[in-house]
C-alpha atoms as a PDB file:
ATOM      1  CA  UNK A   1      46.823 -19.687 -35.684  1.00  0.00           C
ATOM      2  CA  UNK A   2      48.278 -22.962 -36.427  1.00  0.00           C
ATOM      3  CA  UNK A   3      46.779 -26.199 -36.035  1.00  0.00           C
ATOM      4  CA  UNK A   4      49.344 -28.455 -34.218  1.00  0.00           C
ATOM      5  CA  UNK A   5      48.244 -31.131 -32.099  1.00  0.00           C
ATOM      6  CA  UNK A   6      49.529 -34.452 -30.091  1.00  0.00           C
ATOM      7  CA  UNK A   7      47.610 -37.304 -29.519  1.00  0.00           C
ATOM      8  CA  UNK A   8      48.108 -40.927 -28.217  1.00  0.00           C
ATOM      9  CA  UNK A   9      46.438 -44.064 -28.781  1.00  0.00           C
ATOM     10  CA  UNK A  10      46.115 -44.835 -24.933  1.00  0.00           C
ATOM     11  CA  UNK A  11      43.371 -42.564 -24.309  1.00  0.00           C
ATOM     12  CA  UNK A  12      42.836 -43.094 -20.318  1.00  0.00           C
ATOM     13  CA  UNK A  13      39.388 -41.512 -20.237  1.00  0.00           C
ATOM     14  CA  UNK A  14      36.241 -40.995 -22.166  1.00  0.00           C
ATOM     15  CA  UNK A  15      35.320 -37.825 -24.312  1.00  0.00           C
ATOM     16  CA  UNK A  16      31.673 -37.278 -24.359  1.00  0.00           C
ATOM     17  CA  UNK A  17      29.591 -34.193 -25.577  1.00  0.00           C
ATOM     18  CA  UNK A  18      27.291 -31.776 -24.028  1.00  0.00           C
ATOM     19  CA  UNK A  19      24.963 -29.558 -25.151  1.00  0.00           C
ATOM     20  CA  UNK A  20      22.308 -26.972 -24.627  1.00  0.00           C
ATOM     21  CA  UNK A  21      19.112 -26.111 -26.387  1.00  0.00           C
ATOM     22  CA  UNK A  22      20.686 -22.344 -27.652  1.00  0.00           C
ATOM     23  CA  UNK A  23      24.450 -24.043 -27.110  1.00  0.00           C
ATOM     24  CA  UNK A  24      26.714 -22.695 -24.993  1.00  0.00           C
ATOM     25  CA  UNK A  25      29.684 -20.054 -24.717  1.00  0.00           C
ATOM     26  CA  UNK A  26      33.351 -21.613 -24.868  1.00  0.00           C
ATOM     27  CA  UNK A  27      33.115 -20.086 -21.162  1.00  0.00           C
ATOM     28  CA  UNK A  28      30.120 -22.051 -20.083  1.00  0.00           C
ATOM     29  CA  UNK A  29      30.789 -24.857 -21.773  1.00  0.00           C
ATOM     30  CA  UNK A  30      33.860 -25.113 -19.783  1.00  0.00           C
ATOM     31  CA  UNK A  31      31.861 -24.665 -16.420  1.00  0.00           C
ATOM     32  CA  UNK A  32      29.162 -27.580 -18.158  1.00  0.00           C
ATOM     33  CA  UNK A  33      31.857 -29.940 -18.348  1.00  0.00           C
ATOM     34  CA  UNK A  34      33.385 -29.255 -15.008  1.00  0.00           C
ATOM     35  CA  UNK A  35      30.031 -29.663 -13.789  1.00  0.00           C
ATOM     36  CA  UNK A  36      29.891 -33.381 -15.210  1.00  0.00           C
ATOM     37  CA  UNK A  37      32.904 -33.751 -13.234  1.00  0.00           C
ATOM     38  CA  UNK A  38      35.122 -33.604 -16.224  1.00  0.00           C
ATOM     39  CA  UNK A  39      37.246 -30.770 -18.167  1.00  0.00           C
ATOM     40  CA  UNK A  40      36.696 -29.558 -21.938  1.00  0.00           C
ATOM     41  CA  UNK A  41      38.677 -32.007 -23.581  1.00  0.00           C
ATOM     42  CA  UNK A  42      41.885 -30.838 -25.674  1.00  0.00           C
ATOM     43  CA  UNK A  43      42.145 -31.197 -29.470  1.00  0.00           C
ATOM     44  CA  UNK A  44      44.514 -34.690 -29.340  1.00  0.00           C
ATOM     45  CA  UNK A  45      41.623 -36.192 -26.955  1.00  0.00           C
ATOM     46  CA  UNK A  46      38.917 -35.667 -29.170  1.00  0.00           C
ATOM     47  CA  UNK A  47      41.496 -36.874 -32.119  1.00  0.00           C
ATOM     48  CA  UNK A  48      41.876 -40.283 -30.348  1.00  0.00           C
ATOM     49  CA  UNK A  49      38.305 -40.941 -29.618  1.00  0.00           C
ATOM     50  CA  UNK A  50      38.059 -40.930 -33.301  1.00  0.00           C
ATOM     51  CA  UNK A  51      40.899 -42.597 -34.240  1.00  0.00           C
ATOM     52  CA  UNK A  52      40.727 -45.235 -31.901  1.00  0.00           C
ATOM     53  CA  UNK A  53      37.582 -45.636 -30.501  1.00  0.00           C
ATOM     54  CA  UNK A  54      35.353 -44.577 -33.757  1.00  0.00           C
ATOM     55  CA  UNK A  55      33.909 -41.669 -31.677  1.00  0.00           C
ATOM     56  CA  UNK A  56      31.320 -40.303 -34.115  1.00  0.00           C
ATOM     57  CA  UNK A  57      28.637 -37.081 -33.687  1.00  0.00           C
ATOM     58  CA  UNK A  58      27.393 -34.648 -36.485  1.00  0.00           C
ATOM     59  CA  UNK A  59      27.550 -31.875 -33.772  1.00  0.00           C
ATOM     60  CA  UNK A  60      30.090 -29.569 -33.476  1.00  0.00           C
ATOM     61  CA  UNK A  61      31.758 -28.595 -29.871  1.00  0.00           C
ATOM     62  CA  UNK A  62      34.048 -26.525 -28.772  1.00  0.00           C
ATOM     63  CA  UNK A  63      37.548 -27.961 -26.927  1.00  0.00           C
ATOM     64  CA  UNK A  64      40.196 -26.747 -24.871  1.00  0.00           C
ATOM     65  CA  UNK A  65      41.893 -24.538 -27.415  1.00  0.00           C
ATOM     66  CA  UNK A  66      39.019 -22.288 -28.456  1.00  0.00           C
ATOM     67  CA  UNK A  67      38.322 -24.358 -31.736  1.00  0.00           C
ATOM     68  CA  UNK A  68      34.724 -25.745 -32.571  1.00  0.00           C
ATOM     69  CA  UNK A  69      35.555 -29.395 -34.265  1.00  0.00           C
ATOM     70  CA  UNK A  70      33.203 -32.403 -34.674  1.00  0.00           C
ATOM     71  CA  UNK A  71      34.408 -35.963 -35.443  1.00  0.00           C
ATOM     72  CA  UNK A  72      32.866 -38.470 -38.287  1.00  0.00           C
ATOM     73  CA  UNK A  73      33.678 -42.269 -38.011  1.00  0.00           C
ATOM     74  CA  UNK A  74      30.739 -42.564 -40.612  1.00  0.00           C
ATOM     75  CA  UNK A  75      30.580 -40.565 -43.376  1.00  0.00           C
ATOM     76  CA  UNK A  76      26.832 -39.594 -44.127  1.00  0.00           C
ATOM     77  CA  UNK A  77      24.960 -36.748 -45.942  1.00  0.00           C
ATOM     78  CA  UNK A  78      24.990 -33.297 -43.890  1.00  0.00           C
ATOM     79  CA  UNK A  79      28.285 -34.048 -42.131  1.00  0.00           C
ATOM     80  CA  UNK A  80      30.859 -33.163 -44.290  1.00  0.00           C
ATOM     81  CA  UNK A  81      32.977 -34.437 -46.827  1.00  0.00           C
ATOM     82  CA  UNK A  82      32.442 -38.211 -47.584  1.00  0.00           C
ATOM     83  CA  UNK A  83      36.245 -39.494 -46.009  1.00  0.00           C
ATOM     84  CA  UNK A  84      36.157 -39.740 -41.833  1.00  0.00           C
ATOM     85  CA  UNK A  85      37.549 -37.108 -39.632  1.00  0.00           C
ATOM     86  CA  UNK A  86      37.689 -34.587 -37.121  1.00  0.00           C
ATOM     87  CA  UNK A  87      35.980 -31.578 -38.629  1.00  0.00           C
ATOM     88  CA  UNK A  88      36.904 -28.362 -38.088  1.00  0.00           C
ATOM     89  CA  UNK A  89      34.993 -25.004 -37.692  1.00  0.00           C
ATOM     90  CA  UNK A  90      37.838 -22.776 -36.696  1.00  0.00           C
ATOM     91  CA  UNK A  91      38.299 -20.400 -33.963  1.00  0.00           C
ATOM     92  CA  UNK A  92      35.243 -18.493 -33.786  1.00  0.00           C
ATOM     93  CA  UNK A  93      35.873 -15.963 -31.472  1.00  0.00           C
ATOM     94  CA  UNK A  94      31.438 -15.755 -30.597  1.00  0.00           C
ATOM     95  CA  UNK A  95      29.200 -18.381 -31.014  1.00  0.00           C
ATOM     96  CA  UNK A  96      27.097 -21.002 -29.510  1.00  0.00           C
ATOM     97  CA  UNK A  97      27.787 -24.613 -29.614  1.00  0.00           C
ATOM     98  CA  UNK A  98      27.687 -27.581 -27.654  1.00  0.00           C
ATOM     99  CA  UNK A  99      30.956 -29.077 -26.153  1.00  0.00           C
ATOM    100  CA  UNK A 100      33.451 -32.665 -26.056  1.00  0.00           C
ATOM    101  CA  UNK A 101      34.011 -33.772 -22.621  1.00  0.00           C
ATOM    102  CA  UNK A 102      36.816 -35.527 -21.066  1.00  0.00           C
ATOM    103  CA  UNK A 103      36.784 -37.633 -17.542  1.00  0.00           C
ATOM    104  CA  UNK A 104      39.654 -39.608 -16.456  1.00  0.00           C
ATOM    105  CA  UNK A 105      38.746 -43.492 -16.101  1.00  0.00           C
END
């Protein structure tokens, strides 16, 4: 799989996360978000929040394309490498996790 994305830095909406006590499926943690009244938000989404609104949680989620990802506005023991970014898990094709959010403004 290749990791291609596009983002913008007019993000129209908010990307949250969700989670679950024993996490979730990717399957119901599409139904959680569409429950909040928002879909599982897309790789460039979650990219954005990070970029350009310093979105930062040491949990990782899965988003719209299957991956699990987490992003890190501060670096800090037990979340990765000590430069920000969007983490990345993989694909995991099993799993429980929590999820990133997105609702439209």
């Amino acid at each position: 799989r290749f990791d291609a994305f596009c983002f913008s830095s007019a993000l129209r909406g908010e990307v949250f996360y969700l989670d679950r006590p024993a996490g979730m499926t990717l399957e119901e943690a599409k139904q959680s978000c569409l429950d909040a009244g928002a879909e599982i938000a897309h790789v460039g989404q979650l990219y954005s929040a990070w970029k350009f609104l310093g979105l930062d949680r040491c949990d990782a989620g899965w988003l719209a394309d299957g991956s699990i990802r987490y992003p890190i506005a501060k670096p800090r023991a037990n979340c990765g490498p000590a430069e920000p970014g969007v983490r990345s898990f993989g694909f995991p094709s099993k799993g429980r996790f929590g999820v990133f959010c997105y609702k439209e403004r």
